[in-house]
Protein backbone atom coordinates (compact mmCIF):
# COMPACT_ATOMS: atom_id res chain seq x y z
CA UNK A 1 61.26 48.97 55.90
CA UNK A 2 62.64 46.49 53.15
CA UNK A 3 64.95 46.11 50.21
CA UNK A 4 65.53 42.90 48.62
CA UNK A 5 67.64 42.27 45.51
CA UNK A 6 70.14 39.00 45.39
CA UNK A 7 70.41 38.36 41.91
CA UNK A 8 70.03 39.61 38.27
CA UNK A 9 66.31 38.00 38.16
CA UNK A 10 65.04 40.15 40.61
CA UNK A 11 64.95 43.74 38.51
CA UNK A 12 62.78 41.92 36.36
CA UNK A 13 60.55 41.26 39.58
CA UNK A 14 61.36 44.50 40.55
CA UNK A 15 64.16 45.99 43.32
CA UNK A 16 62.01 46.69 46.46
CA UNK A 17 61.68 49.51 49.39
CA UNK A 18 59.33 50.67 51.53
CA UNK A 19 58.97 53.02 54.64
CA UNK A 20 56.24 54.42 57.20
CA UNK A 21 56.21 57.33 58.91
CA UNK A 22 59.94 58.79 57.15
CA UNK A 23 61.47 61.45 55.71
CA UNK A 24 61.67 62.65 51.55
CA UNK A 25 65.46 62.24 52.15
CA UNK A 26 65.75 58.74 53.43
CA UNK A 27 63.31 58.70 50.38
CA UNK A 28 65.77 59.79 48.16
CA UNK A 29 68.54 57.70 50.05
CA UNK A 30 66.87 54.51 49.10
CA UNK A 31 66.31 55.48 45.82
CA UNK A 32 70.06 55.84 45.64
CA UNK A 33 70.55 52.46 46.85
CA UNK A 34 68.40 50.78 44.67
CA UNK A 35 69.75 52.50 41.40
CA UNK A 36 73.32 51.63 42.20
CA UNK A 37 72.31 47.95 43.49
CA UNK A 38 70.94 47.42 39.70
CA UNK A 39 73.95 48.43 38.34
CA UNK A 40 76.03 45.40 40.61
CA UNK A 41 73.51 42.99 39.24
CA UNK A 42 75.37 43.68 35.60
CA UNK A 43 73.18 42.69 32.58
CA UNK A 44 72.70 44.77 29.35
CA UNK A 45 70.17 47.14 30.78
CA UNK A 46 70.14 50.75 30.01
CA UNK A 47 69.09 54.16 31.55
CA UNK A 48 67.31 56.39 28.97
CA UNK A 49 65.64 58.41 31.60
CA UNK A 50 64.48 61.38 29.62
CA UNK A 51 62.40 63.28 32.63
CA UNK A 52 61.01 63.76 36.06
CA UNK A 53 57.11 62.83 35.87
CA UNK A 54 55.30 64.02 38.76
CA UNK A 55 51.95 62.18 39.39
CA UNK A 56 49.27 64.23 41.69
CA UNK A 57 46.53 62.78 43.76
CA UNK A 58 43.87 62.31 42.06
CA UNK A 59 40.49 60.22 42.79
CA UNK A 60 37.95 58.58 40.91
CA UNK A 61 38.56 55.04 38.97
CA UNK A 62 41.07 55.94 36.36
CA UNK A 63 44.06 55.15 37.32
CA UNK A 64 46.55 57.54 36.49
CA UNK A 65 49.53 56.07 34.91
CA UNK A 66 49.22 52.87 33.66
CA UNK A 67 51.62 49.88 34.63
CA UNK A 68 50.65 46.31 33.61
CA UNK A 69 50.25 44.56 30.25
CA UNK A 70 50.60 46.10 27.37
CA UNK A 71 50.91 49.61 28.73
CA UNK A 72 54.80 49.22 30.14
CA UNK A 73 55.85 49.62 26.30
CA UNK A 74 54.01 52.62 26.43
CA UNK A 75 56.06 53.74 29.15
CA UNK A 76 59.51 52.66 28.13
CA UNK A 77 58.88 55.50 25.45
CA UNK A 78 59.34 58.03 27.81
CA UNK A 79 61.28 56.27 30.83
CA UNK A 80 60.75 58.78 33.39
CA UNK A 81 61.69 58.90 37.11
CA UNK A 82 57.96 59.03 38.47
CA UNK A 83 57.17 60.57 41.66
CA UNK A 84 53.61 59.44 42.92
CA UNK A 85 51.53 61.05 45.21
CA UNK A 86 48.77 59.23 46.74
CA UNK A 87 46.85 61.55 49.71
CA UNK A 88 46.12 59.76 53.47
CA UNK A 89 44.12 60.69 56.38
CA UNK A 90 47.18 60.11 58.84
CA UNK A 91 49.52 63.02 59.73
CA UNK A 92 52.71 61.39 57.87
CA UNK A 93 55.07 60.59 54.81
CA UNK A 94 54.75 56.87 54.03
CA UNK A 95 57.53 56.29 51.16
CA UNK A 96 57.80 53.84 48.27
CA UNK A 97 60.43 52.91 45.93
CA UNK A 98 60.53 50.92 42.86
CA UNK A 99 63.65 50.07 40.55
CA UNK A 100 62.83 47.48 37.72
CA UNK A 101 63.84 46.18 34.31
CA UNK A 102 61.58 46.41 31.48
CA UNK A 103 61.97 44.67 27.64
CA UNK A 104 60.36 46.82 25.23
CA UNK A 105 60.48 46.96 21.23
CA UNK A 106 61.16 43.89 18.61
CA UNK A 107 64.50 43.71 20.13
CA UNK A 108 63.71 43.57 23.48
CA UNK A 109 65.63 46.11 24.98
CA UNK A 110 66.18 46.34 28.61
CA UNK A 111 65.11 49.57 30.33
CA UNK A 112 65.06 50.59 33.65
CA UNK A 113 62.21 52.04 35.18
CA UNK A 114 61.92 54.47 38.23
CA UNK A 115 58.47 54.87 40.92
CA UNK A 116 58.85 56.62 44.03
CA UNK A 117 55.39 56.88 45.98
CA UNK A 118 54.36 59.05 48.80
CA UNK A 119 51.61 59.09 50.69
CA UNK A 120 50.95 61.76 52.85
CA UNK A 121 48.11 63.84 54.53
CA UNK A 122 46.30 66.44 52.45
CA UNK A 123 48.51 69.25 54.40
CA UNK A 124 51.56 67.96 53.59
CA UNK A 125 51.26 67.13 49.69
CA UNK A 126 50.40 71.23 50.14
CA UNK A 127 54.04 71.62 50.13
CA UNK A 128 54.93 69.16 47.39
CA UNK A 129 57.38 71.54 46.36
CA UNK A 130 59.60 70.60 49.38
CA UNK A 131 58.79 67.27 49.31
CA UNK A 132 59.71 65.93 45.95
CA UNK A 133 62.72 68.50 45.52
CA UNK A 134 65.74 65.82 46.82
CA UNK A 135 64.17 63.42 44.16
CA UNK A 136 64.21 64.96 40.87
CA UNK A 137 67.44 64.04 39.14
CA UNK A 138 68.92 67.31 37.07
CA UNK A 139 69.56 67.85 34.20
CA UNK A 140 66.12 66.63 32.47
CA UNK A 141 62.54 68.44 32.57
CA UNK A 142 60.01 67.76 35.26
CA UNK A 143 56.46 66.97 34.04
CA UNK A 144 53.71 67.42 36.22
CA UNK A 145 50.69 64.93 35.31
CA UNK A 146 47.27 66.00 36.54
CA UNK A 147 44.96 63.31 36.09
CA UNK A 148 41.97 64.12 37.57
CA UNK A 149 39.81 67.41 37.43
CA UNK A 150 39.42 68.81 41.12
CA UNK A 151 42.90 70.62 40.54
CA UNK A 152 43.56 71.97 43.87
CA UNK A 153 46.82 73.83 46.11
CA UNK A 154 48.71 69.99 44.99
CA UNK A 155 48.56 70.79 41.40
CA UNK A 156 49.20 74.53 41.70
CA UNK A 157 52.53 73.45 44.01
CA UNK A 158 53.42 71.32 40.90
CA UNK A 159 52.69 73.24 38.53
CA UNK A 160 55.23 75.50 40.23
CA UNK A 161 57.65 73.06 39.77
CA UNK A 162 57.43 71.71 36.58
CA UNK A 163 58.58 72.98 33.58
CA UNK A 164 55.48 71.47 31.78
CA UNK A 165 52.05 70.42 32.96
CA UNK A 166 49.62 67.78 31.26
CA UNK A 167 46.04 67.83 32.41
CA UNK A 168 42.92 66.49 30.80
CA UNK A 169 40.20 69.13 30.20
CA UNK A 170 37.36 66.65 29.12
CA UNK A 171 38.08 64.80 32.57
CA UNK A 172 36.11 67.63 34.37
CA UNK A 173 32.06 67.56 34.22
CA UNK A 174 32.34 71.21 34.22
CA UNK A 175 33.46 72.53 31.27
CA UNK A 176 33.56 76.15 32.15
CA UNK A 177 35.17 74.98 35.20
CA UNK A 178 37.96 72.80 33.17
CA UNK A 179 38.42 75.34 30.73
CA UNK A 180 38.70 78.88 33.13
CA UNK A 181 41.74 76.40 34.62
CA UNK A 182 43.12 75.81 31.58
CA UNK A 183 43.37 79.28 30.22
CA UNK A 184 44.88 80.36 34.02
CA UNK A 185 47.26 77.24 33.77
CA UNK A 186 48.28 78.15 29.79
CA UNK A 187 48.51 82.04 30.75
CA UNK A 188 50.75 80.72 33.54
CA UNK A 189 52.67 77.91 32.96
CA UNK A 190 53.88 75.93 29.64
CA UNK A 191 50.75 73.20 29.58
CA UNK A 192 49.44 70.29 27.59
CA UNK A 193 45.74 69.35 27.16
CA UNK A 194 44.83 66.03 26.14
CA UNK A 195 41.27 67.41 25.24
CA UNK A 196 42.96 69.73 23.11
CA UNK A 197 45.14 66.51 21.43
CA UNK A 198 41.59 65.47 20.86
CA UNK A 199 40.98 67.80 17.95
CA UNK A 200 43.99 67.11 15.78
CA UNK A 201 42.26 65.04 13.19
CA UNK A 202 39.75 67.28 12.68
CA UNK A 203 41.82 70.31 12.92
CA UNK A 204 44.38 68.46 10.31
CA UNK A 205 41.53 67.80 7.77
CA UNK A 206 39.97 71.13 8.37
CA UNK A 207 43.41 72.67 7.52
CA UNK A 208 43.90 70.12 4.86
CA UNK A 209 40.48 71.64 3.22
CA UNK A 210 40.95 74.88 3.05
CA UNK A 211 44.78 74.51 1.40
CA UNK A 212 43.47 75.96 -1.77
CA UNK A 213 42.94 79.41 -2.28
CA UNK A 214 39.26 78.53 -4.12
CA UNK A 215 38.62 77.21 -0.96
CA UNK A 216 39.24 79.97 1.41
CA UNK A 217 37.71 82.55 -0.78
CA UNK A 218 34.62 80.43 0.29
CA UNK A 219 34.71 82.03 3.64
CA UNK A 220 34.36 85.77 2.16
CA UNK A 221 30.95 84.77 0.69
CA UNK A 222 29.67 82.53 3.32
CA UNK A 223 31.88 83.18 6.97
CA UNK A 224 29.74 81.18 9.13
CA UNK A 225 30.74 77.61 10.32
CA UNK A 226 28.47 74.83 12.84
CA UNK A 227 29.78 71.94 14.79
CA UNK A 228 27.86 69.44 15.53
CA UNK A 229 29.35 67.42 19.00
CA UNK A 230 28.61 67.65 23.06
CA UNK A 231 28.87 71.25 24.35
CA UNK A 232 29.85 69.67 27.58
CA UNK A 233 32.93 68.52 26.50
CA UNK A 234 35.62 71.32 26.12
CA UNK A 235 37.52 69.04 23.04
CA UNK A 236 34.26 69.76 20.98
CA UNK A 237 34.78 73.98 22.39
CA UNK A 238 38.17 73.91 22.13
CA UNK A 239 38.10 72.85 18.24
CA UNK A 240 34.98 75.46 17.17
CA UNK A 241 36.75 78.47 18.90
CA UNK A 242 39.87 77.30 17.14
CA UNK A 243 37.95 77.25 13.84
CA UNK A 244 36.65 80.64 15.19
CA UNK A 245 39.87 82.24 15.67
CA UNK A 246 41.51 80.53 12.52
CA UNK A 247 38.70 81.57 10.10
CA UNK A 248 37.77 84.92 11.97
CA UNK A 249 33.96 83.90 12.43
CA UNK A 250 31.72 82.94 14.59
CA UNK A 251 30.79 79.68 15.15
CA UNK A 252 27.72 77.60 16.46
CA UNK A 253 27.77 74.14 18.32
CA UNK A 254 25.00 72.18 18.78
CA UNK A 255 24.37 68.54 20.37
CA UNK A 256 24.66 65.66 18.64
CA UNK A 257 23.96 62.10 19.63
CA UNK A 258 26.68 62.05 21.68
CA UNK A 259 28.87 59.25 20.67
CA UNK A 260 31.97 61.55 19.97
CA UNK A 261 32.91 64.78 21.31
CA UNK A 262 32.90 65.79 17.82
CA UNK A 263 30.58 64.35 15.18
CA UNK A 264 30.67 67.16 12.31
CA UNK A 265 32.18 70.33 11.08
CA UNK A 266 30.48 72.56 8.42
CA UNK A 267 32.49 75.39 7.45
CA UNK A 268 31.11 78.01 4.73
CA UNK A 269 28.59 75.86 3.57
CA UNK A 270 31.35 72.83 3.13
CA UNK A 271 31.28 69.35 5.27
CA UNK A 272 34.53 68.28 6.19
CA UNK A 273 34.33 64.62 6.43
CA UNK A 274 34.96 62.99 10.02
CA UNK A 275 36.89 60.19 10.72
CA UNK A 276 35.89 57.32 12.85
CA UNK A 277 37.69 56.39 16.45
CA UNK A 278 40.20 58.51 18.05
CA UNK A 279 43.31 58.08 20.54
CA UNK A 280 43.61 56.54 23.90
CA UNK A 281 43.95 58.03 26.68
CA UNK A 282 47.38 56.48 27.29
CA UNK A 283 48.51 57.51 23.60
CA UNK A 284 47.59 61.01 24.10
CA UNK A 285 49.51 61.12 27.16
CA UNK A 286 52.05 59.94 24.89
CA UNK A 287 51.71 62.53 22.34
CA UNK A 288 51.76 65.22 25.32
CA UNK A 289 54.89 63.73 26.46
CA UNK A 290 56.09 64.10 23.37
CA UNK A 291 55.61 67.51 22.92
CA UNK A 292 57.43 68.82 26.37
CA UNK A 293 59.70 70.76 24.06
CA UNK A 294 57.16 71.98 21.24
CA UNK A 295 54.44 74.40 22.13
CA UNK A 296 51.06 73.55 21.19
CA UNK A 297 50.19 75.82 18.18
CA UNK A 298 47.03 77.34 18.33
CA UNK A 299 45.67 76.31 21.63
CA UNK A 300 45.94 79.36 23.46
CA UNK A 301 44.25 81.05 20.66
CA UNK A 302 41.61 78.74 20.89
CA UNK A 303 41.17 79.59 24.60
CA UNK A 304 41.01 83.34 23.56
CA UNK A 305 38.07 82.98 21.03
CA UNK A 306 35.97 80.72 23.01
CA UNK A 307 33.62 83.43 23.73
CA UNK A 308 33.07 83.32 19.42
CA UNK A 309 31.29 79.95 20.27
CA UNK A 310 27.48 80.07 20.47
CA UNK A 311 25.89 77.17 21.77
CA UNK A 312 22.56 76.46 19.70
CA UNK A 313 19.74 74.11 20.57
């Protein structure tokens, strides 16, 4: 186990600790330490923790929060304490703790950042409930972060806890898969989907189209509407049962080439133009982090009308 700090310099290294085989509470303890040893070292550095983001395991390549380069200002818009969890063949809690000072925005203000990770067996992160409840600090919302798209008894146990949860539908190779969890987790839980953050410029220009009342009366002569885009993604399902539910008809997607999730929208008989590139994934975590307090409107009655979508050849 070690802890290191000696000077002011080192929260911009980092403040240090690290256990094996120990307890969430000596977890917590160091934590503790850490924070208050930051505030000895003095500077101009603030706290503007705004909530508890719990990471679950997840595997695959993408990592799933990002850390280096560019991506700490990214961050340092919603300083969070972040609880990791990381899953490990061997029956025990290995423990992690990270305090560090950040400069973000033109006048490089000084932030302080928060990472606990744990790393247990499969068994234990079962009860993640009981393990990460000494180290949420009160007063804030908890945010549970599902990065991958095998959600399993982890995410359900922080799902539990949180008062939000993010996920990524278009992360999961099965759509009907990704999407049955969704409509469970939205039923169920306040939730965020990045796929669904996907859709909002062509949901805003689709709105934007059909302002006028010329243009709606459109839809009493012709109701039909076609999207063109990748009927494996659940962005380009999400956004034609949404058009299905918003302009009560039923709606056909076929492939495209399969550049974008969505390459066209045709709604009684009109095009609505698309507009090249679209979000990264780390600024649509943003935006979902920026919505803990705002429901999503119109995403659970997308979910709802999905069976309005027809998937054509």
């Amino acid at each position: 186990m070690t802890a290191m700090a000696h000077h002011p310099g080192d929260l911009v290294r980092g403040l240090h600790w690290t256990a094996t085989d120990t307890r969430t509470d000596l977890v917590a303890e160091a934590l503790a330490r850490l924070l208050r040893e930051a505030e000895h070292l003095g500077g101009e550095h603030v706290s503007l923790r705004t909530m508890n983001l719990l990471v679950a395991p997840h595997s695959g390549p993408v990592a799933p929060i990002p850390h280096d380069g560019g991506s700490r200002e990214e961050m340092a818009l919603h300083p969070a304490r972040m609880v990791r969890l990381t899953a490990h063949g061997a029956d025990r809690l290995d423990g992690e703790v990270r305090v560090r000072l950040i400069r973000v925005g033109e006048a490089q203000m000084e932030v302080l950042v928060e990472d606990v990770h744990l790393r247990a067996s499969d068994d234990r992160l079962e009860h993640a409930q009981s393990l990460i409840a000494p180290l949420l600090a009160r007063g804030i919302p908890t945010v549970a972060w599902l990065p991958g798209c095998d959600h399993g008894p982890v995410a359900d146990a922080l799902a539990e806890t949180a008062h939000v949860t993010v996920y990524d539908s278009d992360r999961d190779p099965d759509a009907a898969r990704a999407l049955g969890f969704a409509h469970a987790t939205a039923l169920a839980h306040p939730s965020r989907d990045l796929a669904w953050l996907r859709t909002r410029s062509w949901r805003q220009r689709i709105s934007a189209a059909f302002e006028d009342e010329t243009a709606r009366g459109l839809l009493a002569f012709a109701p039909s509407a076609h999207v063109v885009g990748d009927p494996a993604r659940p962005s380009a399902l999400l956004l034609a049962a949404w058009i299905a539910a918003r302009a009560d008809v039923n709606v056909s997607l076929s492939p495209g080439a399969g550049a974008e999730p969505v390459e066209a929208v045709t709604i009684a008989g009109r095009a609505i133009a698309p507009r090249t590139g679209g979000a990264c994934d780390a600024a649509l975590l943003s935006q979902a982090l920026d919505t803990v307090y705002a429901a999503p409107r119109g995403y659970e009655d997308a979910l709802r009308a999905l069976g309005r979508v027809v998937i054509t050849p």
